[in-house]
Each structure stands twice: as C-alpha cells, then as structure tokens.
Protein backbone atom coordinates (compact mmCIF):
# COMPACT_ATOMS: atom_id res chain seq x y z
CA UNK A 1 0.00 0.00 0.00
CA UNK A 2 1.64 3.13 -0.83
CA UNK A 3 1.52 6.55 1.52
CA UNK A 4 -1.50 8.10 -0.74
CA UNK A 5 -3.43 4.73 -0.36
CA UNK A 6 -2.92 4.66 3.21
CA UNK A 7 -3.95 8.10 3.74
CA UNK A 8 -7.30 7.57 1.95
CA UNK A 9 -8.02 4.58 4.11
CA UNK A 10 -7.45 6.96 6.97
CA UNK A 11 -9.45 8.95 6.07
CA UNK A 12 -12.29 6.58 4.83
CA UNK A 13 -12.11 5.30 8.15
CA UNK A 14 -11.73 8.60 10.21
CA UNK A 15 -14.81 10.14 8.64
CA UNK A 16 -17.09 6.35 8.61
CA UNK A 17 -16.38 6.42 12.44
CA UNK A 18 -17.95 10.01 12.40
CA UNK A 19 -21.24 8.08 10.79
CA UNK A 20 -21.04 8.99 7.24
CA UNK A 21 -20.95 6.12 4.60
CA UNK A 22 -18.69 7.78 1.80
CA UNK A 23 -19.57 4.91 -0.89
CA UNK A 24 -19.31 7.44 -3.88
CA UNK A 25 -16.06 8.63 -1.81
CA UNK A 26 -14.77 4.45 -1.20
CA UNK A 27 -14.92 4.22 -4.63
CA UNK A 28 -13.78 7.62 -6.13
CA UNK A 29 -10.53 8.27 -3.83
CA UNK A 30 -8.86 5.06 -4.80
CA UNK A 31 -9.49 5.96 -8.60
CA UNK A 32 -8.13 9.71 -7.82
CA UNK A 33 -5.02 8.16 -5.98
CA UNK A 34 -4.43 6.25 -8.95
CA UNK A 35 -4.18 8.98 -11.56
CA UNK A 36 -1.71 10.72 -9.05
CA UNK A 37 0.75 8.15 -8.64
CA UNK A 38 0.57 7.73 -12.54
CA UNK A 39 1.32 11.02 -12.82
CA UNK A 40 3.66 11.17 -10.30
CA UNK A 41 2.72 13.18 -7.63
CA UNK A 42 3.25 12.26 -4.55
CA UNK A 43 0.69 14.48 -3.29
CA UNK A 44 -2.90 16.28 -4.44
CA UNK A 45 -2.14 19.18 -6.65
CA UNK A 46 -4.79 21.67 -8.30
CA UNK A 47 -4.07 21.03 -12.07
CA UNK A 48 -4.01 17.14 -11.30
CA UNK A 49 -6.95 16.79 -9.13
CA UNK A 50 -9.02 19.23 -11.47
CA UNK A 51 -7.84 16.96 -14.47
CA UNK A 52 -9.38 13.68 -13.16
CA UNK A 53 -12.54 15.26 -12.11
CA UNK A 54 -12.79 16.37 -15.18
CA UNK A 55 -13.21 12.45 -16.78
CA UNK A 56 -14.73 11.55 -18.76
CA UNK A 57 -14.90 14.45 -20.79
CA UNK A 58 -18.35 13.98 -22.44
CA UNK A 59 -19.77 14.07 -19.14
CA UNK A 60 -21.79 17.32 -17.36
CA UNK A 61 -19.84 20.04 -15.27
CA UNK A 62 -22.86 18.57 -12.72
CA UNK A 63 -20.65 15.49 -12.97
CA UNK A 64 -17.18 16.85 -12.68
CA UNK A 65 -18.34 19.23 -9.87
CA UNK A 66 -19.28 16.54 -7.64
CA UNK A 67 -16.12 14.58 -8.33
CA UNK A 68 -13.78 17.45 -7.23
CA UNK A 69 -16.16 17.76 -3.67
CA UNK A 70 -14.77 14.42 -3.01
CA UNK A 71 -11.40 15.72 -4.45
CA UNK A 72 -11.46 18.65 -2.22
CA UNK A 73 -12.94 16.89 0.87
CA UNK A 74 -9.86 14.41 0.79
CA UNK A 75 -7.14 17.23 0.08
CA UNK A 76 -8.78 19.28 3.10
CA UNK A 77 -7.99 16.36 5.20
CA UNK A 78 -4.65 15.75 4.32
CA UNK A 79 -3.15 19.15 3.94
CA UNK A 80 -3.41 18.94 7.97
CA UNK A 81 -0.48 15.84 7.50
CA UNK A 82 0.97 17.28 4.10
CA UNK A 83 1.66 21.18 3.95
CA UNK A 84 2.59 20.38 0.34
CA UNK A 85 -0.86 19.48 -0.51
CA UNK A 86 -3.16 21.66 -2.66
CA UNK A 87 -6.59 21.76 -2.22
CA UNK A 88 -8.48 23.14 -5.27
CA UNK A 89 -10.65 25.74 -5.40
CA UNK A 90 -14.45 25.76 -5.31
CA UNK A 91 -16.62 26.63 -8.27
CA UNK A 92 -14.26 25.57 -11.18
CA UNK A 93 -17.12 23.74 -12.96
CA UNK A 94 -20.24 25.87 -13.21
CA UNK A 95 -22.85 23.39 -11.97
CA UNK A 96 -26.06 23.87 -11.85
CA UNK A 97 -28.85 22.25 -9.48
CA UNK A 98 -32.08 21.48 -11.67
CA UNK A 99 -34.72 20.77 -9.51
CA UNK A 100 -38.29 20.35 -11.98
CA UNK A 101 -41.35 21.83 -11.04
CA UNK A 102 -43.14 19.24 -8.65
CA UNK A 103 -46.60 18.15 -9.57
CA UNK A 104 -48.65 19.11 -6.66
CA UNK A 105 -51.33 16.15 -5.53
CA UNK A 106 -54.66 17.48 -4.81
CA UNK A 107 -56.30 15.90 -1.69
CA UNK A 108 -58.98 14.33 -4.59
CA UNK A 109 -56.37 13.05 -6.24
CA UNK A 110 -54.41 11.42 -3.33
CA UNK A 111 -58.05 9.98 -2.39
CA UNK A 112 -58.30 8.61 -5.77
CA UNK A 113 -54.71 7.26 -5.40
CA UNK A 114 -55.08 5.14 -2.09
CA UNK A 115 -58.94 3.66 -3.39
CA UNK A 116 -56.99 2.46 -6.91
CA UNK A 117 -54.48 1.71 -4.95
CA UNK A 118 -57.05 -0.52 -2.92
CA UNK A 119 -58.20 -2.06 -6.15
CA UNK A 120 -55.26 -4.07 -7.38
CA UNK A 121 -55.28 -7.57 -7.95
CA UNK A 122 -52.99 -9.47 -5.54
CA UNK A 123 -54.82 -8.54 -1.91
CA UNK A 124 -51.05 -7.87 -0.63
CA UNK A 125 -50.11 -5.71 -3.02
CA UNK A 126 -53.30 -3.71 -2.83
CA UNK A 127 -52.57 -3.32 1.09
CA UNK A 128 -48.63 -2.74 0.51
CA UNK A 129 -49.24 0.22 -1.94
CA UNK A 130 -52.00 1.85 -0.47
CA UNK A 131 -50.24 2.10 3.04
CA UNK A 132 -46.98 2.75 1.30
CA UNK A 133 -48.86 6.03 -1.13
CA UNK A 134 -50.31 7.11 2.37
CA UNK A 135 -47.46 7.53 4.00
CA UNK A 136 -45.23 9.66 1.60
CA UNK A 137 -48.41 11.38 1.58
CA UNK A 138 -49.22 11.90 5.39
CA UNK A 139 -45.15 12.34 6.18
CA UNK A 140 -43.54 13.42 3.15
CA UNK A 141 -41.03 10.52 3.71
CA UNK A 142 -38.76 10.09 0.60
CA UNK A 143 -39.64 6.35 -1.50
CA UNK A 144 -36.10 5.40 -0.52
CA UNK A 145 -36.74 5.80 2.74
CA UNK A 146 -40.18 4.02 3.08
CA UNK A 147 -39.19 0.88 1.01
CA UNK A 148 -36.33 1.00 2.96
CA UNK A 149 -38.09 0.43 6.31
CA UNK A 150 -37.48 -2.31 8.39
CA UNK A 151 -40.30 -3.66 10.73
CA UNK A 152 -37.63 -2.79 13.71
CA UNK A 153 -38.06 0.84 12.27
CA UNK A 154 -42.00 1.37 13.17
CA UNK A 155 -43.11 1.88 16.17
CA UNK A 156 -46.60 2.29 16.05
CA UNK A 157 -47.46 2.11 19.77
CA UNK A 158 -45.39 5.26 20.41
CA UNK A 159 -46.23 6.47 16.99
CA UNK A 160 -42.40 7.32 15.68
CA UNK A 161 -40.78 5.55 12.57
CA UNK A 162 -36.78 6.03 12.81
CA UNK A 163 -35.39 6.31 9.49
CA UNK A 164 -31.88 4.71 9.28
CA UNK A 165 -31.05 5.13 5.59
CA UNK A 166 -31.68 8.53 5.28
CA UNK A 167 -29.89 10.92 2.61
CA UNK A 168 -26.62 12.89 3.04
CA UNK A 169 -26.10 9.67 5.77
CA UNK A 170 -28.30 11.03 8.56
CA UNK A 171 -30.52 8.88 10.82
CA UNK A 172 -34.02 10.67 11.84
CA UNK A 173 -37.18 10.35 13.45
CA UNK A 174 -40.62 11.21 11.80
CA UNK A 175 -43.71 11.11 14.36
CA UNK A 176 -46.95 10.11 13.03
CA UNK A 177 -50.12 11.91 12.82
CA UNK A 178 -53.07 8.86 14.88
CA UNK A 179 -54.68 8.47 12.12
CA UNK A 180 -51.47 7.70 9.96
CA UNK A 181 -50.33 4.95 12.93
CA UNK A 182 -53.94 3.47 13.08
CA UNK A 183 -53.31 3.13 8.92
CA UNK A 184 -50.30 1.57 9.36
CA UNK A 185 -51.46 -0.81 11.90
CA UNK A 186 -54.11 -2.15 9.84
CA UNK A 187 -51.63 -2.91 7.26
CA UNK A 188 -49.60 -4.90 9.14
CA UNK A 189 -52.22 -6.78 10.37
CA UNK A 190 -53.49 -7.92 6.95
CA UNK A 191 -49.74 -8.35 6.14
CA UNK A 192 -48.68 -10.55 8.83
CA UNK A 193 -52.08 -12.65 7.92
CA UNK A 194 -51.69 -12.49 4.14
CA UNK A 195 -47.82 -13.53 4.63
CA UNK A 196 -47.32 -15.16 7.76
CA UNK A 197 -43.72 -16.74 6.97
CA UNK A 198 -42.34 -13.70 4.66
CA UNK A 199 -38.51 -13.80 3.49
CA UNK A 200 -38.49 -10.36 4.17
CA UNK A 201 -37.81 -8.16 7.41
CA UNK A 202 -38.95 -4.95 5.65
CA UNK A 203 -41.73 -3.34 7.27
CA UNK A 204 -43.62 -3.14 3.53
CA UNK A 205 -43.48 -6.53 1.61
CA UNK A 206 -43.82 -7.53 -1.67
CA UNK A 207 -46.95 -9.96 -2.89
CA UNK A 208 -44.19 -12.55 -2.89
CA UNK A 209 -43.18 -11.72 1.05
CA UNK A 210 -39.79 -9.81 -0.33
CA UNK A 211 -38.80 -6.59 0.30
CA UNK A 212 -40.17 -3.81 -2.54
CA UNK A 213 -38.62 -2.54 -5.10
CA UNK A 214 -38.28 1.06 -5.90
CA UNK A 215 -39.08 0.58 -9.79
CA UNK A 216 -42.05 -1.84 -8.98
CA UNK A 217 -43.35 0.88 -7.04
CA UNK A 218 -42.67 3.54 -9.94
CA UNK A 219 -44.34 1.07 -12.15
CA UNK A 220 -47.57 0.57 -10.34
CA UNK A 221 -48.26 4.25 -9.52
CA UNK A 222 -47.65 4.64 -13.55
CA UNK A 223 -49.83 2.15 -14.16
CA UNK A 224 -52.73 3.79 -11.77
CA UNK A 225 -52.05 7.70 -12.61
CA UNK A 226 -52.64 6.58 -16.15
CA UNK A 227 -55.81 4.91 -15.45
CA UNK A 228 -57.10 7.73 -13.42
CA UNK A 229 -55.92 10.22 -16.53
CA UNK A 230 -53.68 12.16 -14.13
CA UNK A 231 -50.91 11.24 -16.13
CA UNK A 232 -50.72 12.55 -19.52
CA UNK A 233 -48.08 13.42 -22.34
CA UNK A 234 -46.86 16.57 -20.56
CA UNK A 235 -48.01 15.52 -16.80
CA UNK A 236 -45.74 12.50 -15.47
CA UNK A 237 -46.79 12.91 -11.28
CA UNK A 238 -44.22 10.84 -9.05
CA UNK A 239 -44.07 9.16 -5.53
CA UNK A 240 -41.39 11.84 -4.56
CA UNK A 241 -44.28 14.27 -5.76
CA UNK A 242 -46.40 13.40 -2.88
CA UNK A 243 -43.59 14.49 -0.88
CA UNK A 244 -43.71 18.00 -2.57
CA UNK A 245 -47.29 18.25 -1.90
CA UNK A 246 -47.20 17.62 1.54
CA UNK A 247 -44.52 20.20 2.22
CA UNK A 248 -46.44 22.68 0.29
CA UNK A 249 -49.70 21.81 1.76
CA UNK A 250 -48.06 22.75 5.20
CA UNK A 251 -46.70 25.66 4.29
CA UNK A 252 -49.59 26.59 3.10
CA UNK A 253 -51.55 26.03 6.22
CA UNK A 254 -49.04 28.30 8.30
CA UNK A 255 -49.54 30.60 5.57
CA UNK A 256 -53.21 30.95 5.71
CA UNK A 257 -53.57 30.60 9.55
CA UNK A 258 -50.88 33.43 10.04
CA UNK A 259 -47.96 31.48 11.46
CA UNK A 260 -44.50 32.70 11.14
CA UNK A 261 -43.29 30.96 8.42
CA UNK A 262 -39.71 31.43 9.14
CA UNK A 263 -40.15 30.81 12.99
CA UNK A 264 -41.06 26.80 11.92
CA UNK A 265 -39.07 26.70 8.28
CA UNK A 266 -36.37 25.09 10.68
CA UNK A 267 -38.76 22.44 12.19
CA UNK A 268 -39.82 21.66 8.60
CA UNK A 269 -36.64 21.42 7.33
CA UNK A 270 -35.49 18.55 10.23
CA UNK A 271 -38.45 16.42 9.70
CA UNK A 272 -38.22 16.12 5.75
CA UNK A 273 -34.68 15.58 6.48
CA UNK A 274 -32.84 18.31 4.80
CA UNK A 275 -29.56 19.37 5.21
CA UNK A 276 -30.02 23.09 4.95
CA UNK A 277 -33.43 25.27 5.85
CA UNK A 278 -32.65 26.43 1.99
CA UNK A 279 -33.80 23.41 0.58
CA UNK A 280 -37.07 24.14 2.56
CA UNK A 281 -37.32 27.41 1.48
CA UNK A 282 -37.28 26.14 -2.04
CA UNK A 283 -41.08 25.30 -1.67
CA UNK A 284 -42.37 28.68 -1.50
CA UNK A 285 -42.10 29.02 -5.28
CA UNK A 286 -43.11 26.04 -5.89
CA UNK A 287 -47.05 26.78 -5.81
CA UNK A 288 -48.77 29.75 -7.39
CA UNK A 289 -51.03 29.76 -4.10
CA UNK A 290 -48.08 29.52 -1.84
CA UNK A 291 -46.47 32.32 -4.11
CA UNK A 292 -49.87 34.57 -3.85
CA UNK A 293 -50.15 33.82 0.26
CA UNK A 294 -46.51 34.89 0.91
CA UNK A 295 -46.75 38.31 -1.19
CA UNK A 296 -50.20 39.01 0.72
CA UNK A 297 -48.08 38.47 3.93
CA UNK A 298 -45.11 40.96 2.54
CA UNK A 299 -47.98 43.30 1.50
CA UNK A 300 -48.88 43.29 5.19
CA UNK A 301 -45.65 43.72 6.64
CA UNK A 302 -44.93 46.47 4.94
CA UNK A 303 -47.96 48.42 5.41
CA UNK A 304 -47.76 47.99 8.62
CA UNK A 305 -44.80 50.21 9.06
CA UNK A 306 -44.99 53.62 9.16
C-alpha cells in the first residue's frame, strides 16, 4: 500500500467512524489516488486533481463538480499531514442544481390514489401500496426511505418511525399523525395474515413476502395515474411528488392561519430531512397559491410600518 493509499483509508475510516458512509467517496478516492501516482505526484495538486474530475470528458460540469467535492474533501484532510498538498478551489465547474417543477397532488387526487391503490389484484399488493402512497403522503417521507423500512423501524405504539437510511447519511425520526399509525397498523395486520412466513424483514413486503422494489413501485403508480388520466403526455406525477405536496400543503396552512413561516421553516426542514433550511425554502415558489399567500403576507408587513 503506498503513503496516498494509506492516507485515503485513513481517512475513509476517520470520517465512517464520524457516521457517514462515503460509498461514492470508497470508490472515487482510490481511482483519484491512482491517476496521481501515474502522474507522479506524490501528493494532491490543483491542475491534477481538477484533471481527473474532469473524466470523462463527455460528461456534465454537474458530474465533474461533484467529483472534485470528493477531491477537495480528501485534500482538506490531508493538507493537515501534508503542507505540500493543494486543495483546489471551489466553483471551477459551473454546476447547476435542476430541480423540476413538482406536480402538486390534490387531496382528490391522493383519495383517488389510495382507493386504486385498494383495487389491485394481488390482496397484498393492494394493502402494501395503499399504506406505502399514504405515507409519503401523510409524512412526506422520501420512496427510498419508506421501502427502505425495516419492521424494527416502526413503532406504532409510540407512533415514531426512525429512518436509518436517510440521505446525506443522517438517521431521523418522523412522528406520526393517529390516524397515519392506526393506517399503518391495519396494514400490518393484513400483512402478517396475508404472509405469515415472509422472506423479508422490511416493514412493507412484496406480494411474494420480499422486500419492494423502488421501480415496482414507480411502475404501479404509472400504471394507476394513467388509469385515473392524471398522467398525460406533458403531466408524469411521481411518488417523490407526494412528498412536494405535503410540504407545500403545510406551508400553506401556516400561511393561511398566520404562522411565522420562518419561525417553523427550521422544524420543517429537520423532519423532511434536509440538510439546509434552503432546501425548505425552495417550496415557496413552488405553488402559485403559496407564491400569492406569501406576497399578501409581505404586503402586510410592509404596510404595517410607518
């Protein structure tokens, strides 16, 4: 192992003790260390480390950006050890965060979601998705975090689900609203009697007792927006949609009942899990009517004042 090897193992292993995962980072670093030492360099240098982010060419600067943060993040560390390390400099690349315009479920809509929902075939997989649609509805829960659940991960008798797989590597919990727990705890009583012996310990099972998949899931709420003629050649609604709408919906509701919006943005912000209160914010421009409410309240403010 040579001395840049065993510094990225270091600080894998420093930073993974610290409970982040770093797979894109377990898997980059090596690669990085390897077009050093080809190069020579017995260290991270600017030109070098800006050169292999920048591979493979045909890729987006969205790409290359996000390979030079784990560039960076590495030569942060071991300039501490190695003065003669370089650390490059943000913004080289000029990436740009797309984020498209959510579709925003109507509560009709997300009725007519959970009753088609209902509807399919296979009795399991009619309670599976209409408890799973409910509760990136009810929580705004991400689908990778839901499929992800364990049965460990519910507890409906104090009403909390801890989410262990969360993005960015963070671990939170999400209460439940009663009527969301009493939802859930029908469904996994007509789970545990529809699949007594499953081969599964995920909390939302398959019609074959297996864990779900994210793509079946995508495929089935396809298959029922299109039936319902929500989905159309220009309209394509999502699962992570529902988690739009219910952030929306909230904001909306401190909007309309007067509540300091910035006062709770940080409460918001913890329990969908975001890493920064600006990814929160993001959501008042995402509805015409949250848009309208928030200019009324500006109007307001500034009249107010003398």
């Amino acid at each position: 192992m040579s001395a840049l090897e065993a510094q990225v193992h270091d600080y894998l292993r420093l930073r993974r003790a610290l409970g982040f995962k770093l797979e894109r980072h377990g898997r980059l670093l090596p690669q990085l260390v390897a077009y050093l030492e080809a190069a020579g360099a017995a260290t991270v240098t600017s030109e070098l480390a800006i050169a292999w982010a920048r591979l493979p060419e045909r890729a987006r600067p969205n790409h290359w950006a996000a390979r030079l943060a784990v560039a960076r993040g590495f030569a942060r560390y071991l300039k501490t050890i190695d003065p003669a390390t370089e650390v490059p400099p943000p913004g080289v690349f000029p990436a740009r965060r797309h984020r498209p315009a959510p579709y925003l479920w109507s509560q009709e809509e997300i009725c007519r979601l959970l009753e088609a929902a209902r509807a399919l075939p296979s009795p399991m997989r009619a309670a599976t998705h209409e408890a799973l649609f409910g509760l990136l509805a009810t929580t705004g829960m991400r689908l990778g975090e839901a499929v992800g659940l364990q049965r460990r991960d519910v507890d409906l008798a104090a009403g909390v689900i801890t989410i262990r797989e969360a993005k960015h590597d963070r671990s939170r919990l999400v209460p439940l609203h009663r009527s969301t727990a009493q939802a859930l705890a029908r469904y996994v009583a007509r789970r545990d009697r529809l699949c007594p012996r499953p081969s599964s310990t995920a909390f939302f099972l398959s019609r074959a007792g297996t864990a779900l998949e994210r793509s079946a899931v995508d495929k089935t709420l396809r298959n029922i927006t299109t039936s319902l003629g929500i989905r159309t050649a220009t309209v394509h609604p999502r699962a992570h949609d529902l988690r739009h709408s219910f952030a929306v919906a909230t904001l909306i509701g401190w909007l309309r009942s007067g509540v300091s919006v910035d006062e709770r943005m940080a409460v918001l912000s913890t329990y969908l899990g975001h890493v920064a209160p600006a990814d929160t914010y993001w959501y008042l421009s995402a509805s015409p009517e949250l848009m309208a409410l928030a200019a009324e309240r500006l109007d307001v403010s500034f009249g107010a004042k003398p």
